[in-house]
PDB file of N, CA and C in Angstrom:
ATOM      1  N   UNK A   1      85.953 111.931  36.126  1.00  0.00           N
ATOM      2  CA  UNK A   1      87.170 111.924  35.337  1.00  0.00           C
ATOM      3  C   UNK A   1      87.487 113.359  34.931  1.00  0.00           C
ATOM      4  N   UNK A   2      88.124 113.399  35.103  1.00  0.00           N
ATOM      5  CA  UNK A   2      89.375 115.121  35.148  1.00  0.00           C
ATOM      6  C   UNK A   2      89.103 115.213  33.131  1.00  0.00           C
ATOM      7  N   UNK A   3      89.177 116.539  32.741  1.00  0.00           N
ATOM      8  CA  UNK A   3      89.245 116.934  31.461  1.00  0.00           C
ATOM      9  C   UNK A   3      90.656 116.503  30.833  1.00  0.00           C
ATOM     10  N   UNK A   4      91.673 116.583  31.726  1.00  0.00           N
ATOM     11  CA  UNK A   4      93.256 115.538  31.528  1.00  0.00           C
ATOM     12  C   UNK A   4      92.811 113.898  31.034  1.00  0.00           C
ATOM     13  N   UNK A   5      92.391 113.320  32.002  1.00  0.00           N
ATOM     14  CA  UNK A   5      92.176 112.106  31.799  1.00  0.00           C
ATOM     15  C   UNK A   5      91.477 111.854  30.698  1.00  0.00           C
ATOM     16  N   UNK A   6      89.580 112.563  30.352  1.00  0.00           N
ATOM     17  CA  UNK A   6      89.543 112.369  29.069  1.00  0.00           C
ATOM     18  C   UNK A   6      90.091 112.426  27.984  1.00  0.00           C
ATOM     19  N   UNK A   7      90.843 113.499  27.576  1.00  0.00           N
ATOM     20  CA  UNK A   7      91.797 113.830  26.826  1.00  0.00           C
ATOM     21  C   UNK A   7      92.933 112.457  26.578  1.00  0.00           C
ATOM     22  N   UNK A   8      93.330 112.125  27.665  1.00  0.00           N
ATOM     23  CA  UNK A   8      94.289 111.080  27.281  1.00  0.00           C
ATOM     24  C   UNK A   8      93.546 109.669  27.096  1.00  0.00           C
ATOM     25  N   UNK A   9      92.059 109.498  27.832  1.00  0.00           N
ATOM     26  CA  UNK A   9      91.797 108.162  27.230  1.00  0.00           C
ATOM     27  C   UNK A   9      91.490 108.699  25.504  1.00  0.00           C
ATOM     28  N   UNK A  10      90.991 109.748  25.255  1.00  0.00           N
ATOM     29  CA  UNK A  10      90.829 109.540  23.714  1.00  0.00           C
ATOM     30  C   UNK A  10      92.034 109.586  22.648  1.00  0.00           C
ATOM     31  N   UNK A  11      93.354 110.043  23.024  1.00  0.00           N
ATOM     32  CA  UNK A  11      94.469 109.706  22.537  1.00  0.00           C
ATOM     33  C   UNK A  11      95.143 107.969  22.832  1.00  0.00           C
ATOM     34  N   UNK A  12      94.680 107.518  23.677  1.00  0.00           N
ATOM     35  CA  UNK A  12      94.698 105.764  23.650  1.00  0.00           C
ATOM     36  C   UNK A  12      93.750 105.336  22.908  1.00  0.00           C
ATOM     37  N   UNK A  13      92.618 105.478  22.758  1.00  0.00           N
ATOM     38  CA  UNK A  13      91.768 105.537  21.663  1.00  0.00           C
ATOM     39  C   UNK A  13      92.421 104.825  20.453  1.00  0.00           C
ATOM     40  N   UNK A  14      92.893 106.276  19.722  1.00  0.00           N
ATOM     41  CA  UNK A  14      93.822 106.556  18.698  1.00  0.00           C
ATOM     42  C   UNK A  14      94.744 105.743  18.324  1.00  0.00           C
ATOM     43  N   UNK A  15      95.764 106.086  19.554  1.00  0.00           N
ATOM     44  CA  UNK A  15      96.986 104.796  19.521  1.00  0.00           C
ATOM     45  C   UNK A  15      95.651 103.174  19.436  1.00  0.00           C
ATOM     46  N   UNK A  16      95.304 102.959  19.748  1.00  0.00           N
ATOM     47  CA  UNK A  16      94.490 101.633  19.613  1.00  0.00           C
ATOM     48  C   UNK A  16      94.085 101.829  18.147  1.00  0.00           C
ATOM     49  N   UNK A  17      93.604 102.031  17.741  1.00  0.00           N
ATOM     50  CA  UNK A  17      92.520 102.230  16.602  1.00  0.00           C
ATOM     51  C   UNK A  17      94.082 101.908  15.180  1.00  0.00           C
ATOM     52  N   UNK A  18      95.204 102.882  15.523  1.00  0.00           N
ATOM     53  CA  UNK A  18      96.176 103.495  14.197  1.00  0.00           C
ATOM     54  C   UNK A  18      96.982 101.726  14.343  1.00  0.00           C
ATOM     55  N   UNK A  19      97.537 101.228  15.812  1.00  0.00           N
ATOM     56  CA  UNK A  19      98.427 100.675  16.175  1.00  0.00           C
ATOM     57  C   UNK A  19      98.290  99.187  16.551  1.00  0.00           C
ATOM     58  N   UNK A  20      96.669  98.871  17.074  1.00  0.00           N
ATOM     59  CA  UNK A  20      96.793  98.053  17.555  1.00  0.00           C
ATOM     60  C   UNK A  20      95.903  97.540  16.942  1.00  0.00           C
ATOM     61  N   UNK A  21      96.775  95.337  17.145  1.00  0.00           N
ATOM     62  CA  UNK A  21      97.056  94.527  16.019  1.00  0.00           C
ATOM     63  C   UNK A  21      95.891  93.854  16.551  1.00  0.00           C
ATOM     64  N   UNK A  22      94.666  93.792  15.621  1.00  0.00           N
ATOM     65  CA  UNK A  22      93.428  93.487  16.241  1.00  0.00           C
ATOM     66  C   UNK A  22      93.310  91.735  15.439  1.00  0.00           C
ATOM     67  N   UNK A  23      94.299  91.264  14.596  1.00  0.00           N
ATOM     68  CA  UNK A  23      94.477  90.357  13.714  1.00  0.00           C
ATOM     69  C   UNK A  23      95.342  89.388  14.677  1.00  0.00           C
ATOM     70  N   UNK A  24      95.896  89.561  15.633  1.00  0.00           N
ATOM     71  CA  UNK A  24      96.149  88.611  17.142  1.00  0.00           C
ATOM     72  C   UNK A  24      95.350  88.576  18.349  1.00  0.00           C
ATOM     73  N   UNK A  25      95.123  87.724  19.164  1.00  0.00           N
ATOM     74  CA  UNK A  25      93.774  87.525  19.804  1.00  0.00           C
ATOM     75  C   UNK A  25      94.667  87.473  21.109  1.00  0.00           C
ATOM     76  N   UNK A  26      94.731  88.589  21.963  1.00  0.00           N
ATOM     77  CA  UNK A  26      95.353  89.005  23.361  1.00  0.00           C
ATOM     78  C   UNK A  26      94.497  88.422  24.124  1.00  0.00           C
ATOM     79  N   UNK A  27      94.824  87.788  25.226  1.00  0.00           N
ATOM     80  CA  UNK A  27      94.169  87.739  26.401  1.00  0.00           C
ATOM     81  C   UNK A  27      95.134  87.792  27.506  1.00  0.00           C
ATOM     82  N   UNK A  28      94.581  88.681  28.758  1.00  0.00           N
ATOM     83  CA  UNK A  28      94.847  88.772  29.858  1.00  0.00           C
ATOM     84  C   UNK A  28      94.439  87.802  30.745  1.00  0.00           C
ATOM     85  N   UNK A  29      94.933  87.095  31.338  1.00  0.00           N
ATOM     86  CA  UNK A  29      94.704  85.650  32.322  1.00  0.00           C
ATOM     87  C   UNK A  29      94.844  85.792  33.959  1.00  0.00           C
ATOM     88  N   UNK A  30      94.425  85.763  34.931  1.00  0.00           N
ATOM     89  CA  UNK A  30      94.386  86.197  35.821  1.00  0.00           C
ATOM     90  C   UNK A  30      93.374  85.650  37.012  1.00  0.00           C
ATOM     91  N   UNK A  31      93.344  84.090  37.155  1.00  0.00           N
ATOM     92  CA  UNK A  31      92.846  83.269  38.262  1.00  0.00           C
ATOM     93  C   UNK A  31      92.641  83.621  39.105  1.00  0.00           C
ATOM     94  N   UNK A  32      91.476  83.744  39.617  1.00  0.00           N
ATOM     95  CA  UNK A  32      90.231  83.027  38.960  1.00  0.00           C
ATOM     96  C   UNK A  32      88.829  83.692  38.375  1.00  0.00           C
ATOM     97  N   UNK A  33      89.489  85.130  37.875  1.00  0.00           N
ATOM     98  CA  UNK A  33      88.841  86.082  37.032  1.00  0.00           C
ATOM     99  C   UNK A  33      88.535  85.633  35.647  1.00  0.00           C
ATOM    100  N   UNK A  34      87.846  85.953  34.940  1.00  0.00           N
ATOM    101  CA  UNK A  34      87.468  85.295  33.710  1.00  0.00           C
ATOM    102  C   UNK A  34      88.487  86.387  32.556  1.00  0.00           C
ATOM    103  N   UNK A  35      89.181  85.561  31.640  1.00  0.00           N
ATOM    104  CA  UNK A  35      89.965  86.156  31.093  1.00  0.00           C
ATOM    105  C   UNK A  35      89.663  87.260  30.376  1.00  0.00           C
ATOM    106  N   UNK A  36      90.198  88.204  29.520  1.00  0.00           N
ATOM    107  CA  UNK A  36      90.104  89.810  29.549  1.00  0.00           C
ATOM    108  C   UNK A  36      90.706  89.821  28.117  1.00  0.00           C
ATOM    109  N   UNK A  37      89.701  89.988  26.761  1.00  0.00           N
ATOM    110  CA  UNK A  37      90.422  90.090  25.420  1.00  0.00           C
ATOM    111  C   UNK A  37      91.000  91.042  25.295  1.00  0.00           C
ATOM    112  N   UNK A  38      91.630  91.757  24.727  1.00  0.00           N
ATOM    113  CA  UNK A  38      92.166  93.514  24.545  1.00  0.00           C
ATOM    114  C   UNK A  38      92.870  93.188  23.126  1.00  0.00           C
ATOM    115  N   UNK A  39      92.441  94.693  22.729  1.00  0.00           N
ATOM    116  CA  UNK A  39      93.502  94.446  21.840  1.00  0.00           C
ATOM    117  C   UNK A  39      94.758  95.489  22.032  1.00  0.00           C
ATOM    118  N   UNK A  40      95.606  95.001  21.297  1.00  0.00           N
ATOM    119  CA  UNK A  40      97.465  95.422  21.919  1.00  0.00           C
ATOM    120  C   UNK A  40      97.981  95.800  20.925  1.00  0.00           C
ATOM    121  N   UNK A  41      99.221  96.521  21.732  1.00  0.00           N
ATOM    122  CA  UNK A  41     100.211  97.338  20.457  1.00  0.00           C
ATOM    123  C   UNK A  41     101.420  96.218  21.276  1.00  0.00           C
ATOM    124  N   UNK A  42     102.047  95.133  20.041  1.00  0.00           N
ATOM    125  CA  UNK A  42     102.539  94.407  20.253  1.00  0.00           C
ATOM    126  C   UNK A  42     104.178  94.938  20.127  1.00  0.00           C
ATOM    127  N   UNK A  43     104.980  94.299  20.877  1.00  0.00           N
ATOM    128  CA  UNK A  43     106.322  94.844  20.551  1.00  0.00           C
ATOM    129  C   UNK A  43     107.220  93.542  20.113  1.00  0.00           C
ATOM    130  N   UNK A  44     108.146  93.244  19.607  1.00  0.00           N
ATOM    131  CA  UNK A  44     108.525  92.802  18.959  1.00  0.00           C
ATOM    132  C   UNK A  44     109.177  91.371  20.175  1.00  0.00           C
ATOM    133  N   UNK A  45     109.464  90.319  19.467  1.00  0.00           N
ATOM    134  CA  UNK A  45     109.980  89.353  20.171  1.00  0.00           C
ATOM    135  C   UNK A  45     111.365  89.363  20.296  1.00  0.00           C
ATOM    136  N   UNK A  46     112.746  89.660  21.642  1.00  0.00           N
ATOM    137  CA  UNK A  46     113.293  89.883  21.523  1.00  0.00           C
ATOM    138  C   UNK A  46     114.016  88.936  22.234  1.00  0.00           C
ATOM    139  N   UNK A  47     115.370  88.450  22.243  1.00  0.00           N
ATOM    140  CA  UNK A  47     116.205  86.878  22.702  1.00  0.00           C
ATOM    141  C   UNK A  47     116.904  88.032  23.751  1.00  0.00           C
ATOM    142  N   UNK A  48     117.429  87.328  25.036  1.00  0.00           N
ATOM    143  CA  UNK A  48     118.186  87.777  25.936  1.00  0.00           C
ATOM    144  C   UNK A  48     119.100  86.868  27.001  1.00  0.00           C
ATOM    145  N   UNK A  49     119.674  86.642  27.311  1.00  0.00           N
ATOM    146  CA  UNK A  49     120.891  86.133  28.305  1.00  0.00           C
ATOM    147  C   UNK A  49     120.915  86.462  29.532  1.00  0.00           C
ATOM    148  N   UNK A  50     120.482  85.892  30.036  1.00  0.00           N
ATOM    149  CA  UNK A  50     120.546  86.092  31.962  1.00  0.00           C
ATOM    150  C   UNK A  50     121.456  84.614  32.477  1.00  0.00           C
ATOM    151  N   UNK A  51     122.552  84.589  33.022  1.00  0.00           N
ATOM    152  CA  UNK A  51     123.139  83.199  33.650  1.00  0.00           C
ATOM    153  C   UNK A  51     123.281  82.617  32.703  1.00  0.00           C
ATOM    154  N   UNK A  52     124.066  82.670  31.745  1.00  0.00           N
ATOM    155  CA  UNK A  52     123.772  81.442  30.783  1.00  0.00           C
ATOM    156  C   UNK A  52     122.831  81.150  29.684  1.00  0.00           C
ATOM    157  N   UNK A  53     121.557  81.677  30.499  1.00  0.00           N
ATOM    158  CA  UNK A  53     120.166  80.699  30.037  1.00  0.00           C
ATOM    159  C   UNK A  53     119.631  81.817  28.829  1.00  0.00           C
ATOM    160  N   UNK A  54     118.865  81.868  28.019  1.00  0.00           N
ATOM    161  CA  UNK A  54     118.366  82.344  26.776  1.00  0.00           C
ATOM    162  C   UNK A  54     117.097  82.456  27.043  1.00  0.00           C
ATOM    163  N   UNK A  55     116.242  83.503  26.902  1.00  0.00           N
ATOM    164  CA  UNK A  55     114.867  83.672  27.253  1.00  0.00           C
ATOM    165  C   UNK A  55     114.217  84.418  26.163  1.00  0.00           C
ATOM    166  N   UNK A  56     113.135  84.350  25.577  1.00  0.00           N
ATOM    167  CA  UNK A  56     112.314  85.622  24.649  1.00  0.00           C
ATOM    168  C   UNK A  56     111.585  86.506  25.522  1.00  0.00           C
ATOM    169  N   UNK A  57     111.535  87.768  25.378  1.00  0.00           N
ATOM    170  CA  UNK A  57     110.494  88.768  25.543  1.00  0.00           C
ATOM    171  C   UNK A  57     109.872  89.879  24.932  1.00  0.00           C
ATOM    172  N   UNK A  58     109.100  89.671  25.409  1.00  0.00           N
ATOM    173  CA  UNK A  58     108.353  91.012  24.445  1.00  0.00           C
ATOM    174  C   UNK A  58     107.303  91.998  25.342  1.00  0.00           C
ATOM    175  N   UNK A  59     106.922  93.200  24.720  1.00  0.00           N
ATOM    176  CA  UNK A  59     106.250  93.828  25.559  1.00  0.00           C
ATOM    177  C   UNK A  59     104.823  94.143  24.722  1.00  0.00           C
ATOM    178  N   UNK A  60     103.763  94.407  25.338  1.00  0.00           N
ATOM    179  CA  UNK A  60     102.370  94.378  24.852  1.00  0.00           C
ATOM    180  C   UNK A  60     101.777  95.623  25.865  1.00  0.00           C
ATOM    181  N   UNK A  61     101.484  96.804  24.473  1.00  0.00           N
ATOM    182  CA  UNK A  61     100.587  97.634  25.683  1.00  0.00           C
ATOM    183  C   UNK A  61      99.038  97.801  25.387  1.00  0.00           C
ATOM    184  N   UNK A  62      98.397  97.667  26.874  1.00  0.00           N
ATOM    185  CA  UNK A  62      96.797  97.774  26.092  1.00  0.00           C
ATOM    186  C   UNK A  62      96.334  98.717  27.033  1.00  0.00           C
ATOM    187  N   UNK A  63      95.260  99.158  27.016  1.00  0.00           N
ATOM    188  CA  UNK A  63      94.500 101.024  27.878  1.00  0.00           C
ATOM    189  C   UNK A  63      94.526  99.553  29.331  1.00  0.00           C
ATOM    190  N   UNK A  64      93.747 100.624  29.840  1.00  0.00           N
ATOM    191  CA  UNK A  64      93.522 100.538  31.460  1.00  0.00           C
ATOM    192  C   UNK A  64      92.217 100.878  31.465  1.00  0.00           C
ATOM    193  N   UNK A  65      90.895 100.644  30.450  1.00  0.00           N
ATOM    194  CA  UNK A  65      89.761 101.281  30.699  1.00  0.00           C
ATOM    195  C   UNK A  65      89.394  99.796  30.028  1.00  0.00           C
ATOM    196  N   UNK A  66      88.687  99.147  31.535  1.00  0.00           N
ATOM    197  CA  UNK A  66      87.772  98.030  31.035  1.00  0.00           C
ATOM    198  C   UNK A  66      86.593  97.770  30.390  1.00  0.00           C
ATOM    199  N   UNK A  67      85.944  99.118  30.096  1.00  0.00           N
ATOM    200  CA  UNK A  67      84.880  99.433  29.383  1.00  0.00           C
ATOM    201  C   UNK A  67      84.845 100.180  28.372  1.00  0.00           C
ATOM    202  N   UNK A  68      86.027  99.770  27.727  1.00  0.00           N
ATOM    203  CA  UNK A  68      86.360 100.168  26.388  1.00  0.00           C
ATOM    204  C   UNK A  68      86.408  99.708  24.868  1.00  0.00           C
ATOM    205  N   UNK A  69      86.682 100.468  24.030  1.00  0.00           N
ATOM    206  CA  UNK A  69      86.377  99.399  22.940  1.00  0.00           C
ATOM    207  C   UNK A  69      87.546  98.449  23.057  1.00  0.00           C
ATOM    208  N   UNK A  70      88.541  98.826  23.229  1.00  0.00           N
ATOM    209  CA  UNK A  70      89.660  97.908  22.666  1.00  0.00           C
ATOM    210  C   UNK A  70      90.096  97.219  24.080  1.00  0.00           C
ATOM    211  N   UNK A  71      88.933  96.719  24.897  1.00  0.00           N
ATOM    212  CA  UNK A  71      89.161  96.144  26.010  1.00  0.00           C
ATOM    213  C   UNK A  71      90.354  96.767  27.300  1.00  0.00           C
ATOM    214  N   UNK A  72      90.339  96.004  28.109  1.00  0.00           N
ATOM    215  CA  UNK A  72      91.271  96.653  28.961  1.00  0.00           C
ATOM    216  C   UNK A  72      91.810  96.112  30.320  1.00  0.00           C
ATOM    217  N   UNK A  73      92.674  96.203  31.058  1.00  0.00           N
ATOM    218  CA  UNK A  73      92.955  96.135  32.637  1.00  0.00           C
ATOM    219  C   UNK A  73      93.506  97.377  33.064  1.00  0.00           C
ATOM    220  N   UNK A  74      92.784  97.804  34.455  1.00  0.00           N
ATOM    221  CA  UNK A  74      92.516  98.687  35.145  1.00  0.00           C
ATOM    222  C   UNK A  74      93.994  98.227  35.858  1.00  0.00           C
ATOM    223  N   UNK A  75      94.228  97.606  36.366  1.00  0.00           N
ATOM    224  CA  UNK A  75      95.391  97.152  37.321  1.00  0.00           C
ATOM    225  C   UNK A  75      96.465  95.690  37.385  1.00  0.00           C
ATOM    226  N   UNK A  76      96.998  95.728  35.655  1.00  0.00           N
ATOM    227  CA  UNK A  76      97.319  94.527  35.861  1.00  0.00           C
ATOM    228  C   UNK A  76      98.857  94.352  36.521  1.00  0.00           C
ATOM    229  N   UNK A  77      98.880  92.984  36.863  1.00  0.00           N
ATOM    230  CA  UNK A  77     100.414  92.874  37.830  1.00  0.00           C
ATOM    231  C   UNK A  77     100.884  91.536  37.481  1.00  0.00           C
ATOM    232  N   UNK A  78     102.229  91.464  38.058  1.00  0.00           N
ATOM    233  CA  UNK A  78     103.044  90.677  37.742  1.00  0.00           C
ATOM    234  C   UNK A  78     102.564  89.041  38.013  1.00  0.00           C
ATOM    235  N   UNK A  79     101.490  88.820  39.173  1.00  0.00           N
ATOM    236  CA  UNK A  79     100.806  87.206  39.315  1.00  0.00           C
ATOM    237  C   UNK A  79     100.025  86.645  37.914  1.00  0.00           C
ATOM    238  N   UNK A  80      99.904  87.619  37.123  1.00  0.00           N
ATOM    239  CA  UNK A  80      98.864  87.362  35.823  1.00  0.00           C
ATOM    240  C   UNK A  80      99.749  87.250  34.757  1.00  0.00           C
ATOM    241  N   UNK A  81      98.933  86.306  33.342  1.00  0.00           N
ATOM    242  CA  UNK A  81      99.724  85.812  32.038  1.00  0.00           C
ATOM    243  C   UNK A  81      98.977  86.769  31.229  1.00  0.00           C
ATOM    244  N   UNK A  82      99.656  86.777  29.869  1.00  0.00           N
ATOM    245  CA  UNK A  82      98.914  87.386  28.673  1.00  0.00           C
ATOM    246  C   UNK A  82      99.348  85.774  27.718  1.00  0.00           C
ATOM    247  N   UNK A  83      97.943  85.980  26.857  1.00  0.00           N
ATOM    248  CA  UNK A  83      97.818  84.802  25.986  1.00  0.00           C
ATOM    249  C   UNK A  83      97.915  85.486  25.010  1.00  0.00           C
ATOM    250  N   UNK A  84      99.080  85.450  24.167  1.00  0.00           N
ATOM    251  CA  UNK A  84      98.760  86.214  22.393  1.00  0.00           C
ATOM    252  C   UNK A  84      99.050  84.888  21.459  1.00  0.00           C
ATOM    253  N   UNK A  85      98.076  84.477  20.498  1.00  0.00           N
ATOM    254  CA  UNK A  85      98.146  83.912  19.830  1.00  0.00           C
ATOM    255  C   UNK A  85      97.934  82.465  20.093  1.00  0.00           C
ATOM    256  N   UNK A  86      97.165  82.122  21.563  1.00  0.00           N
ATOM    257  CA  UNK A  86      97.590  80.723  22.675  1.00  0.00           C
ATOM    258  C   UNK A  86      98.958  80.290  22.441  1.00  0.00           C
ATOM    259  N   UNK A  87      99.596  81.308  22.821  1.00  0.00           N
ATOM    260  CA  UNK A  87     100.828  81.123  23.646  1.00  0.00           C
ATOM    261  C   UNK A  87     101.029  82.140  24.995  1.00  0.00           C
ATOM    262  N   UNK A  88     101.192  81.309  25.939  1.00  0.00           N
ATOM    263  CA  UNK A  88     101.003  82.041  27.464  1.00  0.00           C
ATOM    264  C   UNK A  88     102.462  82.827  27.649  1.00  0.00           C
ATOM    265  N   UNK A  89     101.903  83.721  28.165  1.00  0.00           N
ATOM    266  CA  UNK A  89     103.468  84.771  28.536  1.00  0.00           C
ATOM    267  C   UNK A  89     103.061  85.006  30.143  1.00  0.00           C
ATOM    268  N   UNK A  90     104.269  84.677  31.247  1.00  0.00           N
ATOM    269  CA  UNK A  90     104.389  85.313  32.131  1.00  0.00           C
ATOM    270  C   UNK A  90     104.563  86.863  32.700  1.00  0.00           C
ATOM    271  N   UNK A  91     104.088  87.748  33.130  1.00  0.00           N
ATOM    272  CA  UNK A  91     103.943  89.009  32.840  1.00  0.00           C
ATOM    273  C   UNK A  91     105.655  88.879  34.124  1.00  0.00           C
ATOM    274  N   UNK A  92     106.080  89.526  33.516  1.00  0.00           N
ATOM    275  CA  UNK A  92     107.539  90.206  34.006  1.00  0.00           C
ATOM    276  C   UNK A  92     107.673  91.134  35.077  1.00  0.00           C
ATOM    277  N   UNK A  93     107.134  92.639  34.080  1.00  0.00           N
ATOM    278  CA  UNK A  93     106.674  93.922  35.184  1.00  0.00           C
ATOM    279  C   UNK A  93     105.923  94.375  34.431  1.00  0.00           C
ATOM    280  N   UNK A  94     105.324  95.210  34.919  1.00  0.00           N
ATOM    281  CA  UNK A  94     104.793  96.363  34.713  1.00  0.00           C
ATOM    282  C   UNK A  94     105.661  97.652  34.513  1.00  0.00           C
ATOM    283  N   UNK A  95     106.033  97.954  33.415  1.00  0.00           N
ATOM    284  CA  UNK A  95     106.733  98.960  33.072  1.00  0.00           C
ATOM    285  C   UNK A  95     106.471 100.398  32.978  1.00  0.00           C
ATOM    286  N   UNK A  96     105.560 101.033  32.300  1.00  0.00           N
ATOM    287  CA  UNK A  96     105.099 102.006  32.609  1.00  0.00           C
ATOM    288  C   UNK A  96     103.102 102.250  32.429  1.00  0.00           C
ATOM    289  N   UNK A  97     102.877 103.199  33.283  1.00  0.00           N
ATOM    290  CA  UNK A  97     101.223 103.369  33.704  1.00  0.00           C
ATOM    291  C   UNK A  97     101.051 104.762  33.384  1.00  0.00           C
ATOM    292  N   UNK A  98     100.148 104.816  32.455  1.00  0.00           N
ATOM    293  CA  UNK A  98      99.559 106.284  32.459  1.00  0.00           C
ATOM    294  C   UNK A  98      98.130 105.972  33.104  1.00  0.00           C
ATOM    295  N   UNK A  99      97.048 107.061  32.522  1.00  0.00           N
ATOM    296  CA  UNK A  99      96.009 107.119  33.241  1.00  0.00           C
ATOM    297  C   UNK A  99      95.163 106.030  32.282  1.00  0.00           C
ATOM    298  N   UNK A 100      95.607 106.174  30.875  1.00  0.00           N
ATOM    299  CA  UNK A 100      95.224 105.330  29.988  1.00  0.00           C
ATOM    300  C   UNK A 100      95.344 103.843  29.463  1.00  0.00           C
ATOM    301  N   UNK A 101      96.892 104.091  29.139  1.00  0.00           N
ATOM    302  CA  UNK A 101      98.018 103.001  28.900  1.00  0.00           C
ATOM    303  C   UNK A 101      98.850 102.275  30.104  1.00  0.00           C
ATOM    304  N   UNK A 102      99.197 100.754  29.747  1.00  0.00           N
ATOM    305  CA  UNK A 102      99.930 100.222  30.406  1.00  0.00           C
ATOM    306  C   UNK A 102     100.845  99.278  29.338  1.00  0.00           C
ATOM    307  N   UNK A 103     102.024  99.618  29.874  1.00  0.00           N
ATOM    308  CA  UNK A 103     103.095  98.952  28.749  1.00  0.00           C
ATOM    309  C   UNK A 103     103.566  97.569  29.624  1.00  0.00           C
ATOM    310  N   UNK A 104     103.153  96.275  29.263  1.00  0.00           N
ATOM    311  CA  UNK A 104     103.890  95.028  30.176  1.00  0.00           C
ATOM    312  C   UNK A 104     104.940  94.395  29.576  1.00  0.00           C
ATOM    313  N   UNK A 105     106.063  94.152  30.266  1.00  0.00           N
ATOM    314  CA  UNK A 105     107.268  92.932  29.725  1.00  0.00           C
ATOM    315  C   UNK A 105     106.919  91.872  29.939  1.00  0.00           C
ATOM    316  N   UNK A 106     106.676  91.115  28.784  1.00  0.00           N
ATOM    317  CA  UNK A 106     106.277  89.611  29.461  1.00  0.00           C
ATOM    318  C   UNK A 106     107.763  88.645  28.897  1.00  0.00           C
ATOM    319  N   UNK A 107     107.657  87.804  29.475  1.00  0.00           N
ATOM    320  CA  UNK A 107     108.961  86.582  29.414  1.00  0.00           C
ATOM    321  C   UNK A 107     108.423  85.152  29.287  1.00  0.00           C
ATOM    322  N   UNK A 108     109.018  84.661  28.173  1.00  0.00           N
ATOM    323  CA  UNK A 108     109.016  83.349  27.942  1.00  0.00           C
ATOM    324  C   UNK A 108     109.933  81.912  28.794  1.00  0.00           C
ATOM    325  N   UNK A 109     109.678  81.498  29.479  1.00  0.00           N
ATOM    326  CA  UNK A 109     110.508  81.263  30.636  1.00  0.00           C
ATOM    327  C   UNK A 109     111.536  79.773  29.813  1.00  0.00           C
ATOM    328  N   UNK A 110     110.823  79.690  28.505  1.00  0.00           N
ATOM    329  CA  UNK A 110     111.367  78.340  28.065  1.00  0.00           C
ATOM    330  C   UNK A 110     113.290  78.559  27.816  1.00  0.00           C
ATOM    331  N   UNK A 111     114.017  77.420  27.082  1.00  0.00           N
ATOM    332  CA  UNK A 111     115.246  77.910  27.041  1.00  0.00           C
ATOM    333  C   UNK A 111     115.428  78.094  25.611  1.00  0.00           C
ATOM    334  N   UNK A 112     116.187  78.833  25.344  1.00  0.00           N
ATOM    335  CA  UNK A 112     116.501  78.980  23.413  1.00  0.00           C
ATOM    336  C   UNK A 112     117.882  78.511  23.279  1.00  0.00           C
ATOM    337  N   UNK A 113     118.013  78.080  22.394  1.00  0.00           N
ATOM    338  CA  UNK A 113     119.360  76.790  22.290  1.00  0.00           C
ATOM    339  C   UNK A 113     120.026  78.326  21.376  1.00  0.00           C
ATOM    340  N   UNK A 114     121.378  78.478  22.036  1.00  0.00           N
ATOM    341  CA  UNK A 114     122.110  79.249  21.608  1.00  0.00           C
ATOM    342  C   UNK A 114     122.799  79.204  20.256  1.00  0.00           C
ATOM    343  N   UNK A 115     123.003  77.952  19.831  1.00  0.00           N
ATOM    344  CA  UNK A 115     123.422  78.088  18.415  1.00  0.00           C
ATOM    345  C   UNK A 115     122.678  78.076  17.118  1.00  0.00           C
ATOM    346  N   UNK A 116     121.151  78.075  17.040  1.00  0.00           N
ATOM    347  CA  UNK A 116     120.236  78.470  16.584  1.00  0.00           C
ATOM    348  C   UNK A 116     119.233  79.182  16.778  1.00  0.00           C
ATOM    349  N   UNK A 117     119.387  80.052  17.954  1.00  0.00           N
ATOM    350  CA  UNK A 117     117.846  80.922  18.654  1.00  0.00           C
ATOM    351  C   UNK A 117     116.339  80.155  18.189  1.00  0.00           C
ATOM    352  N   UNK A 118     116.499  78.534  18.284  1.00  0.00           N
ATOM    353  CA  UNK A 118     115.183  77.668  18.457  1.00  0.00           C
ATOM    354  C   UNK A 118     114.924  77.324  19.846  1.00  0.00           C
ATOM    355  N   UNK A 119     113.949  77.269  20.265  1.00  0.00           N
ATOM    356  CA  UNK A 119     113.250  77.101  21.621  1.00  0.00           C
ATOM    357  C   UNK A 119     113.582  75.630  21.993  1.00  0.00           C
ATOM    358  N   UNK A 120     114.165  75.011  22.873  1.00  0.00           N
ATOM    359  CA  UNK A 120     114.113  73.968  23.006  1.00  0.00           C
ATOM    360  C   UNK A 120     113.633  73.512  24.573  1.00  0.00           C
ATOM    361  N   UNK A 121     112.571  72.444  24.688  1.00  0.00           N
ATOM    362  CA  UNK A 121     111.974  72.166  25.740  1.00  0.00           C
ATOM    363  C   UNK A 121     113.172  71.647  27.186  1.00  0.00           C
ATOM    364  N   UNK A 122     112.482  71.717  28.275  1.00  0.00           N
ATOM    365  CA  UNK A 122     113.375  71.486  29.425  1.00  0.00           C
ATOM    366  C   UNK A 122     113.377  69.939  29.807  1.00  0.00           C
TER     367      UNK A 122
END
C-alpha cells in the first residue's frame, strides 16, 4: 500500500469514527457470501418520481477495507442489498470509489402514495 493510500485509509478512519452511525446495524447482503456488518455514514431518505411511480432513496457510504474496524466491501456492485435497520435496500449504483470510501444509492423499489408520501404495498 502506497504512503497515498495509507494516508487516505486513515482519513476514512476519521470520517468513520466523527460520522458514522454505529447506533444502526448496516449490512451488506450479497448471495451466497455471508453478510458484511459495516458501519455507515447514512444519507438521508429522499422521495423521487420516475413514470409516475414514487420511490425512496438514500445513499450509505462505508470504507472498502474489509479488515477494518468499521467493517467494509472491497468491491461492492449493483447485484447486492444493504440491510439498515432490517429493511433491505436494492443497491442502485455505485456512485463514487476512492481507495478508501464507497458512496452507494440504494432504492426502495416499493410505491409511495402521492398524496401522503406513505409507502403503500403493490
Amino acid at each position: 500500500m502506497s504512503a497515498f493510500d495509507q494516508a487516505m485509509a486513515a482519513v476514512a478512519d476519521g470520517l468513520m469514527a466523527v460520522n458514522g452511525d454505529e447506533t444502526v446495524t448496516v449490512r451488506y447482503l450479497d448471495p451466497p457470501n455471508d453478510p458484511v456488518t459495516v458501519t455507515a455514514i447514512l444519507g438521508d431518505i429522499e422521495t423521487r418520481e420516475i413514470e409516475g411511480e414514487r420511490q425512496r432513496t438514500r445513499t450509505v457510504t462505508i470504507t472498502t477495507d474489509p479488515t477494518g474496524d468499521y467493517g467494509g466491501v472491497a468491491n461492492p456492485g449493483t447485484h447486492a442489498t444493504v440491510e439498515s435497520d432490517g429493511v433491505e435496500w436494492p443497491i442502485e449504483a455505485v456512485e463514487d470509489r476512492t481507495a478508501s470510501l464507497v458512496r452507494i444509492r440504494l432504492v426502495d423499489l416499493a410505491l409511495v402514495d402521492a398524496r401522503n408520501q406513505e409507502f403503500i404495498s403493490e
